[in-house]
Protein backbone atom coordinates (compact mmCIF):
# COMPACT_ATOMS: atom_id res chain seq x y z
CA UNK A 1 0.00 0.00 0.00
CA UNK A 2 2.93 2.27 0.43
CA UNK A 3 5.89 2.22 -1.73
CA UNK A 4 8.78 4.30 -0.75
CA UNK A 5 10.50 5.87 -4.07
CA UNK A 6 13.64 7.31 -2.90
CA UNK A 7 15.01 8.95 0.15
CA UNK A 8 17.39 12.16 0.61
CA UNK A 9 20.68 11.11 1.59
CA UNK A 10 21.39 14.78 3.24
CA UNK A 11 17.68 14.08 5.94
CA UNK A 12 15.67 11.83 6.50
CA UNK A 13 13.64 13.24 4.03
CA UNK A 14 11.62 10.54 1.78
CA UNK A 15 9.43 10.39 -1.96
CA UNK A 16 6.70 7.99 -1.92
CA UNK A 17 3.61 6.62 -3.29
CA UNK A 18 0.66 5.91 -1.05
CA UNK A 19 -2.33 3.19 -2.36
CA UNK A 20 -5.82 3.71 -1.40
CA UNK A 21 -9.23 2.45 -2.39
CA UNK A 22 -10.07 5.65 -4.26
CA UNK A 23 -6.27 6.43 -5.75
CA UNK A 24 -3.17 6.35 -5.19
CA UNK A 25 -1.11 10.03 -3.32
CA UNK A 26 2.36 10.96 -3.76
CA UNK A 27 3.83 11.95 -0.93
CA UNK A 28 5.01 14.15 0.99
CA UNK A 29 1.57 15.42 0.81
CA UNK A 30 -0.76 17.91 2.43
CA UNK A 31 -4.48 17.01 3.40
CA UNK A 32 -6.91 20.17 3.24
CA UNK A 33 -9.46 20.30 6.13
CA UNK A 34 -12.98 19.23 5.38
CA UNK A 35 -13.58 18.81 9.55
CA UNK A 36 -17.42 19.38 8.84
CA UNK A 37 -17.74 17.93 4.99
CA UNK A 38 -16.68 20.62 3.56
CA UNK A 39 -13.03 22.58 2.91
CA UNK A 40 -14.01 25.88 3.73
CA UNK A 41 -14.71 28.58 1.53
CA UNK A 42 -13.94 25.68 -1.56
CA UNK A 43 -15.99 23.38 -3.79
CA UNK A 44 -14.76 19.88 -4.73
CA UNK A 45 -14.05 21.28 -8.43
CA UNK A 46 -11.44 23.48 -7.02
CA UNK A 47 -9.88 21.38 -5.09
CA UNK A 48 -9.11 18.72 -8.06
CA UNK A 49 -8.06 21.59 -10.35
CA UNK A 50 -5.68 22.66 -7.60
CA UNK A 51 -4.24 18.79 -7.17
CA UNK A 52 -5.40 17.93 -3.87
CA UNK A 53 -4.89 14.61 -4.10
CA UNK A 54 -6.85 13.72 -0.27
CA UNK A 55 -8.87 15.36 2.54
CA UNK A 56 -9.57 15.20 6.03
CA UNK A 57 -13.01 14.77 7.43
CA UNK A 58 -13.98 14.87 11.70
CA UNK A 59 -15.47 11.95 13.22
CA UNK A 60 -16.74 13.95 16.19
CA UNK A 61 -18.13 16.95 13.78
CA UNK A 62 -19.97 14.68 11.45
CA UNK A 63 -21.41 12.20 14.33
CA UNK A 64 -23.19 15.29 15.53
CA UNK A 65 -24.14 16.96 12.11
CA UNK A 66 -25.56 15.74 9.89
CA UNK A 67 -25.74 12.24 11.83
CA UNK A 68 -24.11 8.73 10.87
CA UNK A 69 -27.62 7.78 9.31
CA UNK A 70 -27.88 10.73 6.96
CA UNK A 71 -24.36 10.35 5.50
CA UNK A 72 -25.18 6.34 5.79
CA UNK A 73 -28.43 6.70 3.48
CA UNK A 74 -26.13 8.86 1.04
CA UNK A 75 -24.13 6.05 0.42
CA UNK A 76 -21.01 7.20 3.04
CA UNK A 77 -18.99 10.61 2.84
CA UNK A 78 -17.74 10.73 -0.77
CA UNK A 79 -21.07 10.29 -2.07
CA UNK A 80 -22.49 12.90 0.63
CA UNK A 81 -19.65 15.65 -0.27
CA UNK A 82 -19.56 14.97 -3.76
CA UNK A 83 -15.75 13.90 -3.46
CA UNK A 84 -14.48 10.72 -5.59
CA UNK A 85 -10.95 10.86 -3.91
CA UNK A 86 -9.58 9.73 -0.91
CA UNK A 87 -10.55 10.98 2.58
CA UNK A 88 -9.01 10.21 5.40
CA UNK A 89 -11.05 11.16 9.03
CA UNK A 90 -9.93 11.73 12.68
CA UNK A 91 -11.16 9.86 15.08
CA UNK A 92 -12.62 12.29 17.37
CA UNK A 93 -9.25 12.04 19.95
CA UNK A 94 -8.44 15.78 18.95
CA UNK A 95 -11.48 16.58 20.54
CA UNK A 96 -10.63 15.15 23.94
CA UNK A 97 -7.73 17.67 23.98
CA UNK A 98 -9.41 20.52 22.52
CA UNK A 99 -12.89 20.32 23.97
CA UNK A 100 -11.25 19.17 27.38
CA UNK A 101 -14.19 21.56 29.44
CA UNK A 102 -17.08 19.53 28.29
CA UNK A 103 -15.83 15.83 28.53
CA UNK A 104 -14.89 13.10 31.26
CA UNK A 105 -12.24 9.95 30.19
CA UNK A 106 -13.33 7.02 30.95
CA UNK A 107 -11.42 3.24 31.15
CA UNK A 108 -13.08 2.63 27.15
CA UNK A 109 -13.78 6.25 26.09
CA UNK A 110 -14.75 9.57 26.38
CA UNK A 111 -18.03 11.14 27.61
CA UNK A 112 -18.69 14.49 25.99
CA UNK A 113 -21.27 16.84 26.33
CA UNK A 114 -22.28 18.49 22.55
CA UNK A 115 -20.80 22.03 22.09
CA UNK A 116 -23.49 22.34 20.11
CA UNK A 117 -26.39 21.74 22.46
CA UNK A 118 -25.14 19.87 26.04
CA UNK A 119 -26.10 16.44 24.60
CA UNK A 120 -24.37 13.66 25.76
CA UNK A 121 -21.99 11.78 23.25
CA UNK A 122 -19.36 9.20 23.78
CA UNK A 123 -16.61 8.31 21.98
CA UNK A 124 -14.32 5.49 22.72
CA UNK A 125 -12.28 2.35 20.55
CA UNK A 126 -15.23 0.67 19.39
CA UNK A 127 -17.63 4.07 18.61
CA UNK A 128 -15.14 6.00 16.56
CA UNK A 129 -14.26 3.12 14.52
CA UNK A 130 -17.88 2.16 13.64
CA UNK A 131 -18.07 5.77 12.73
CA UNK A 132 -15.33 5.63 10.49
CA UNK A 133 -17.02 2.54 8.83
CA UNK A 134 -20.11 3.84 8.30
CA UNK A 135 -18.22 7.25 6.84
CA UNK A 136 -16.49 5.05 4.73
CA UNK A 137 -13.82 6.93 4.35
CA UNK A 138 -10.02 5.28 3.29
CA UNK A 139 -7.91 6.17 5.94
CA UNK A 140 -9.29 5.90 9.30
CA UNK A 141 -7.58 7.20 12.48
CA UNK A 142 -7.37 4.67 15.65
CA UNK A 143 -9.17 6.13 18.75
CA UNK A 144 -6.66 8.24 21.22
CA UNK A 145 -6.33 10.60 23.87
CA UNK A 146 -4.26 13.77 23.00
CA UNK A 147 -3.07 15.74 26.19
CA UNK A 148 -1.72 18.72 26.65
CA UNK A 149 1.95 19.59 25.73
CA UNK A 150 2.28 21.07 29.73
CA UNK A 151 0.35 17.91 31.28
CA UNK A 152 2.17 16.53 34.67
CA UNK A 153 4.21 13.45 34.18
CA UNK A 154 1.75 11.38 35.67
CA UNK A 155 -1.18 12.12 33.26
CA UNK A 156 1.31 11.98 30.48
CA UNK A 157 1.96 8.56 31.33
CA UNK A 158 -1.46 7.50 32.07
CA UNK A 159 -2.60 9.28 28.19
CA UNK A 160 -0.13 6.83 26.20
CA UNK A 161 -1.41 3.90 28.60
CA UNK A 162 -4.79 4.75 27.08
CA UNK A 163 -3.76 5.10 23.57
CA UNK A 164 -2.11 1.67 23.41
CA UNK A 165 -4.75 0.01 24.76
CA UNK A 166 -7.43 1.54 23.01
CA UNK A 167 -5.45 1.45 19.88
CA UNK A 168 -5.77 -2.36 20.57
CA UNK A 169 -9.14 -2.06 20.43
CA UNK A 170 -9.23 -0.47 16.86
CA UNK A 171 -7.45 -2.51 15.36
CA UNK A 172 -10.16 -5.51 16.40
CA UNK A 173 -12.65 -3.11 14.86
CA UNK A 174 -14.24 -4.14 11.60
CA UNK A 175 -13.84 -2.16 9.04
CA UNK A 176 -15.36 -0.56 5.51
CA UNK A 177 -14.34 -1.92 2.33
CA UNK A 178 -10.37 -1.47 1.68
CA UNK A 179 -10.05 0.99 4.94
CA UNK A 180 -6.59 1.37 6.08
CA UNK A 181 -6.03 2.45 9.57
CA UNK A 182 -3.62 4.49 11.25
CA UNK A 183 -2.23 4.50 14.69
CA UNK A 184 -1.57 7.45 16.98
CA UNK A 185 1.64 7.75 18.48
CA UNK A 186 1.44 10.31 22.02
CA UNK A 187 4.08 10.91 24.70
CA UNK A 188 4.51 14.77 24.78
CA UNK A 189 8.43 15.47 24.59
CA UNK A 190 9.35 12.61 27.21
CA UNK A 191 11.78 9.97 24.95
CA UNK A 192 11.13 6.97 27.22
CA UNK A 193 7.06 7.60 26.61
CA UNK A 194 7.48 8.15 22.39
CA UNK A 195 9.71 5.08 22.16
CA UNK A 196 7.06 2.83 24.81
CA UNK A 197 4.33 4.24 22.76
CA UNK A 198 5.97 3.95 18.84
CA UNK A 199 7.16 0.23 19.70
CA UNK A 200 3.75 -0.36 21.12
CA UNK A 201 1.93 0.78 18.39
CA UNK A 202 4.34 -0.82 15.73
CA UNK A 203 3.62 -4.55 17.05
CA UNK A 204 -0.03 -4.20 16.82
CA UNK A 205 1.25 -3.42 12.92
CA UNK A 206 -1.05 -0.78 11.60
CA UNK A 207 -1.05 0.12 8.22
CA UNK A 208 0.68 3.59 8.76
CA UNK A 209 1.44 5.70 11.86
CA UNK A 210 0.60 9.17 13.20
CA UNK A 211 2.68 11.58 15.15
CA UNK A 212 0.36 13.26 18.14
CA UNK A 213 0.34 15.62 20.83
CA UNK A 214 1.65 17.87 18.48
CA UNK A 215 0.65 21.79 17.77
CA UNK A 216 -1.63 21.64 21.22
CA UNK A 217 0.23 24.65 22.41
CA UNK A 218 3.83 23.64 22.69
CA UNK A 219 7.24 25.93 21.25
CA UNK A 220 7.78 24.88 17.58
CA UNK A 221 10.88 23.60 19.39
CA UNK A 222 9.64 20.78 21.49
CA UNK A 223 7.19 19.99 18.32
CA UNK A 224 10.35 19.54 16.49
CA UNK A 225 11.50 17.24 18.81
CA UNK A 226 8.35 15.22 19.90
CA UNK A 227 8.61 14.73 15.94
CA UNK A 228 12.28 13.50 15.81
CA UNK A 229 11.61 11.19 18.98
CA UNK A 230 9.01 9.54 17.41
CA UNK A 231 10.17 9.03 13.47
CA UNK A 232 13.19 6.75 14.79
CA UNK A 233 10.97 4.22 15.83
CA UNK A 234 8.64 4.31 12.63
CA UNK A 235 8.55 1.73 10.10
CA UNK A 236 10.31 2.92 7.15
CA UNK A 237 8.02 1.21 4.52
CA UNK A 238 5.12 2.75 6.09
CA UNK A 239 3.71 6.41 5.98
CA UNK A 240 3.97 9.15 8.70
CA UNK A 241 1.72 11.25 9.54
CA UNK A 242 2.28 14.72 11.34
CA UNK A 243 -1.23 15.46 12.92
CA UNK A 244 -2.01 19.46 12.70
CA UNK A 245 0.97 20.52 11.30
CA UNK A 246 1.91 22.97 10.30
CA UNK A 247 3.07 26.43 8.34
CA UNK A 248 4.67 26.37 4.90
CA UNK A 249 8.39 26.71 6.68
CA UNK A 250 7.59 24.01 9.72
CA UNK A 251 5.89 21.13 6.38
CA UNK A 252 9.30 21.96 5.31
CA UNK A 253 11.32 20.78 7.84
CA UNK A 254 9.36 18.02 9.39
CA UNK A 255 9.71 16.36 5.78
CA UNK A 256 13.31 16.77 6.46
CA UNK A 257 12.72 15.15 9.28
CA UNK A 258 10.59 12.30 7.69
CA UNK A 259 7.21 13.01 7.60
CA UNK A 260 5.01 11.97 4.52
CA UNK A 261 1.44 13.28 5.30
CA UNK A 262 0.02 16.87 6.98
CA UNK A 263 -2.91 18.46 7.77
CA UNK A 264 -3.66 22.06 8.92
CA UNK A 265 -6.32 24.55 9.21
CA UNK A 266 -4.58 27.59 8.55
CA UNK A 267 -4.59 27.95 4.38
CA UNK A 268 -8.27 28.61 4.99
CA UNK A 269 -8.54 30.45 8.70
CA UNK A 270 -6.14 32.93 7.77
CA UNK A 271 -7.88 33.67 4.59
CA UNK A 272 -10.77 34.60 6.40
CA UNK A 273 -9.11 37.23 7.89
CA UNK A 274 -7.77 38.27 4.54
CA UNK A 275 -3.69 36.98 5.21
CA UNK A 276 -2.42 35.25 2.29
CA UNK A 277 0.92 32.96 1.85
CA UNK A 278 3.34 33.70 -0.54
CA UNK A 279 7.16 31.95 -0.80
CA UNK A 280 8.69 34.84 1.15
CA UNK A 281 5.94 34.46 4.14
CA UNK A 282 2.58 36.55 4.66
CA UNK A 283 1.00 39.76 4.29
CA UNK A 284 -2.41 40.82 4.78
CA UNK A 285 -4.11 42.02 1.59
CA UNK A 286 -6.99 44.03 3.53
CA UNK A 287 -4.02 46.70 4.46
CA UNK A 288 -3.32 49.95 2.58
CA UNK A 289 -0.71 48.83 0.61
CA UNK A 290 -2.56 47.08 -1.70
CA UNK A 291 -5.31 49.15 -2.45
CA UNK A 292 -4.02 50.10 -6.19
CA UNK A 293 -1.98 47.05 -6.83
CA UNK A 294 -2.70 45.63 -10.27
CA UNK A 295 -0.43 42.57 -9.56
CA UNK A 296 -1.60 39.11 -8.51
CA UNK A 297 -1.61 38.03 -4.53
CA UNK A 298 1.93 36.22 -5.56
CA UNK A 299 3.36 36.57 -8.95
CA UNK A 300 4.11 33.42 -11.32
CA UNK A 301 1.55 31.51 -8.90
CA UNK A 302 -1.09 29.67 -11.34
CA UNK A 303 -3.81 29.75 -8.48
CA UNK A 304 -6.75 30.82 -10.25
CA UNK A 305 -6.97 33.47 -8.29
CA UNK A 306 -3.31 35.33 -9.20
CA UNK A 307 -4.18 34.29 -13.09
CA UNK A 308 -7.58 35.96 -13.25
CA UNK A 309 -7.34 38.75 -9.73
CA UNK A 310 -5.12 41.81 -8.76
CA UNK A 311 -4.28 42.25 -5.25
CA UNK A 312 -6.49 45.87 -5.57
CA UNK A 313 -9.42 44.11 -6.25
CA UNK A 314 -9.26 41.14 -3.69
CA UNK A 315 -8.47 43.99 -1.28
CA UNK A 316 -11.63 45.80 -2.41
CA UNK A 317 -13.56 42.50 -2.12
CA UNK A 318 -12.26 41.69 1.32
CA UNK A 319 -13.22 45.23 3.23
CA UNK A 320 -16.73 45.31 1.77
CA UNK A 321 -17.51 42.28 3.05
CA UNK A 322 -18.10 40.59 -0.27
CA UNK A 323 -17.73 36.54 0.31
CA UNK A 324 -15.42 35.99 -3.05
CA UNK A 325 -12.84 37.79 -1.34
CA UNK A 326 -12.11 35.32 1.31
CA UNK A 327 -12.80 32.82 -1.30
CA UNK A 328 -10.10 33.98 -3.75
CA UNK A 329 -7.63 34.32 -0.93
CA UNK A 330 -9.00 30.46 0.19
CA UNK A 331 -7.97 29.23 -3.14
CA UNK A 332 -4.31 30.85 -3.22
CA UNK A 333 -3.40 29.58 0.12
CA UNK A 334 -4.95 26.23 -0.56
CA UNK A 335 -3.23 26.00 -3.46
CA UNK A 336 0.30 27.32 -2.22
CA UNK A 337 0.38 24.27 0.07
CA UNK A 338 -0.43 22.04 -2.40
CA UNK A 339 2.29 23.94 -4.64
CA UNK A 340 4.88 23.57 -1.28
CA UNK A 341 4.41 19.91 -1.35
CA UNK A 342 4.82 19.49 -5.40
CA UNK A 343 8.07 20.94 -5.47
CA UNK A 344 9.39 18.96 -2.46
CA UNK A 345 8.30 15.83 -4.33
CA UNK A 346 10.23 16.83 -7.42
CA UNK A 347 13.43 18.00 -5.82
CA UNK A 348 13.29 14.91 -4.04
CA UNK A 349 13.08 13.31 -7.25
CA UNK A 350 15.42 15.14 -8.83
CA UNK A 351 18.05 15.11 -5.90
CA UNK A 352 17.86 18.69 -5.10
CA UNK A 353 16.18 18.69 -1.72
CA UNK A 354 18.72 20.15 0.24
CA UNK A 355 18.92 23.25 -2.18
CA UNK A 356 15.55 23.81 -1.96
CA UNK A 357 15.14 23.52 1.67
CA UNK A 358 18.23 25.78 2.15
CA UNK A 359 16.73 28.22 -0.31
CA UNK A 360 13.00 27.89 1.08
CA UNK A 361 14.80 28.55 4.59
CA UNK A 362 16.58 31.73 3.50
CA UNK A 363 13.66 33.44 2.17
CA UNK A 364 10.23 32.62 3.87
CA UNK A 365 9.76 34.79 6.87
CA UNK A 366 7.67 33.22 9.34
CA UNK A 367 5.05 35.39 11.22
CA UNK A 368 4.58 35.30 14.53
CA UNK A 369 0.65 35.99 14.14
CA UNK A 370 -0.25 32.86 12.16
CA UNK A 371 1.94 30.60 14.68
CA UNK A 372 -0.09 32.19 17.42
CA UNK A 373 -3.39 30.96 15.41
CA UNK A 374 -3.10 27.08 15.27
């Protein structure tokens, strides 16, 4: 299901080719966010034209709205969302970290109460994978419990207890037709708990692996290195997966670092509030400087929205109000991560890697105001 192409002999950077029911994605590759069945602010159109090759759906999100028997009676997510690709869903563990106020762990899961209404829900092993069955979609997540990066030993310890044994669980689930599942690897930045966790995980042999407990609040540094402590004890001929992760610059150096697969929300947050990424960092359109620009958000980008848009008129767009706006912006971030993870895979190819990364390092200027917003 995964072939591995070639590898980078200056990092532990790697080219491969992942198999799923509904096609086959080259990695390293980036997942947009569909939490709720939906990308925001894109259709399914634009996100093929722009090469997504999979997305990410919410177990949690969905088992609330619309309901399991909805999507069930549409004939499972694709056919719901009116996506043909792969799709690849979360478990719901997320949500034990970041809806932490409104839940209770349990010995076999997690009681929430709705943010939507105070209902009571629970999640555990056996729940989230019949989800993820009856969502159908190709990569499921196993069922885990994702504490915070400042947690006491104690509770740290007690979290990757959990996730091993309810990752045993998942991987007795049934599941839908051709569904790969992933484990979840936890253990904050503690060694001794990534390596008891990773070897755990690895014998119960799961058909790729997931890197945890990351971006929950932590310096990029220790994210860095809860990455690095974990990738050692990774298969190589299976796929890692960096869960949340991460800006343009940090995508860049975790592949270094031997990650295949991302996901993150900010492409499409940040375009809400009119920031855009370009190759030498961000900027925010809605700011004086671009009110008579005739240029394109970034130029030589083939987004559709630097070949048909100046930066004057997205500007214009984005003060009145006017939805296109955050739209246009939507589809140049979107499509800038998707761009990121293209040219990795052909430098890799080509053997070029460490150029680019050096190159990519020395001119993309991280801002602080996007790190604050994952």
């Amino acid at each position: 299901m995964f072939e591995l192409l070639t590898t980078d002999p200056h990092s532990r950077a790697r080219l491969g080719r992942l198999t799923t029911a509904r096609g086959v994605i080259e990695t390293p590759a980036f997942m947009p966010v569909g939490t709720q069945a939906s990308v925001k602010a894109l259709d399914p159109r634009e996100l093929e034209e722009m090469g997504a090759q999979i997305i990410l759906g919410n177990t949690y999100h969905l088992n609330l709205r619309p309901g399991l028997e909805i999507i069930r009676a549409a004939g499972g997510l694709h056919s719901f969302m009116g996506w043909s690709a792969p799709i690849l869903t979360d478990s719901g563990g997320f949500q034990v970290f970041s809806l932490a106020k409104i839940r209770k762990i349990k010995p076999h899961g997690v009681e929430f109460r709705s943010h939507l209404d105070g209902s009571p829900l629970f999640l555990g092993p056996k729940e989230a994978m019949a989800c993820q069955r009856v969502l159908g979609s190709d990569i499921a997540m196993a069922f885990d419990e994702c504490p915070p990066h400042d947690c006491p030993p104690k509770e740290a310890h007690a979290a990757v207890e959990r996730t091993i044994r309810w990752a045993r669980e998942c991987r007795e689930q049934p599941r839908a037709h051709q569904q790969q599942v992933f484990g979840i690897v936890q253990g904050g930045v503690e060694p001794a708990l990534r390596e008891h966790c990773a070897k755990a995980l690895v014998a119960l042999e799961f058909d790729g692996y997931a890197i945890g407990g990351v971006s929950v609040g932590e310096p990029e540094r220790e994210m860095m290195r809860a990455v690095e402590l974990t990738e050692r004890f990774l298969p190589p001929a299976q796929p890692r997966y960096a869960m949340g992760l991460g800006t343009p610059a940090q995508m860049v150096e975790l592949v270094a670092r031997g990650v295949d697969m991302f996901d993150c929300v900010l492409p499409t947050r940040v375009a809400r509030n009119g920031t855009a990424f370009t190759a030498r960092g961000t900027f925010a359109i809605k700011g004086g400087a671009c009110k008579a620009e005739r240029g394109p958000i970034e130029p030589g980008c083939q987004c559709f929205a630097c070949r048909r848009f100046s930066r004057a008129y997205i500007r214009h767009l984005l003060n009145v109000n006017e939805i296109l706006g955050l739209r246009l912006v939507s589809i140049h971030n979107s499509h800038f991560y998707l761009q990121v993870m293209r040219e990795m895979r052909a430098h890799l190819a080509a053997g070029t890697f460490a150029a680019f990364r050096q190159q990519f390092a020395a001119t993309y200027v991280p801002s602080r105001r996007v790190l604050a917003q994952r």
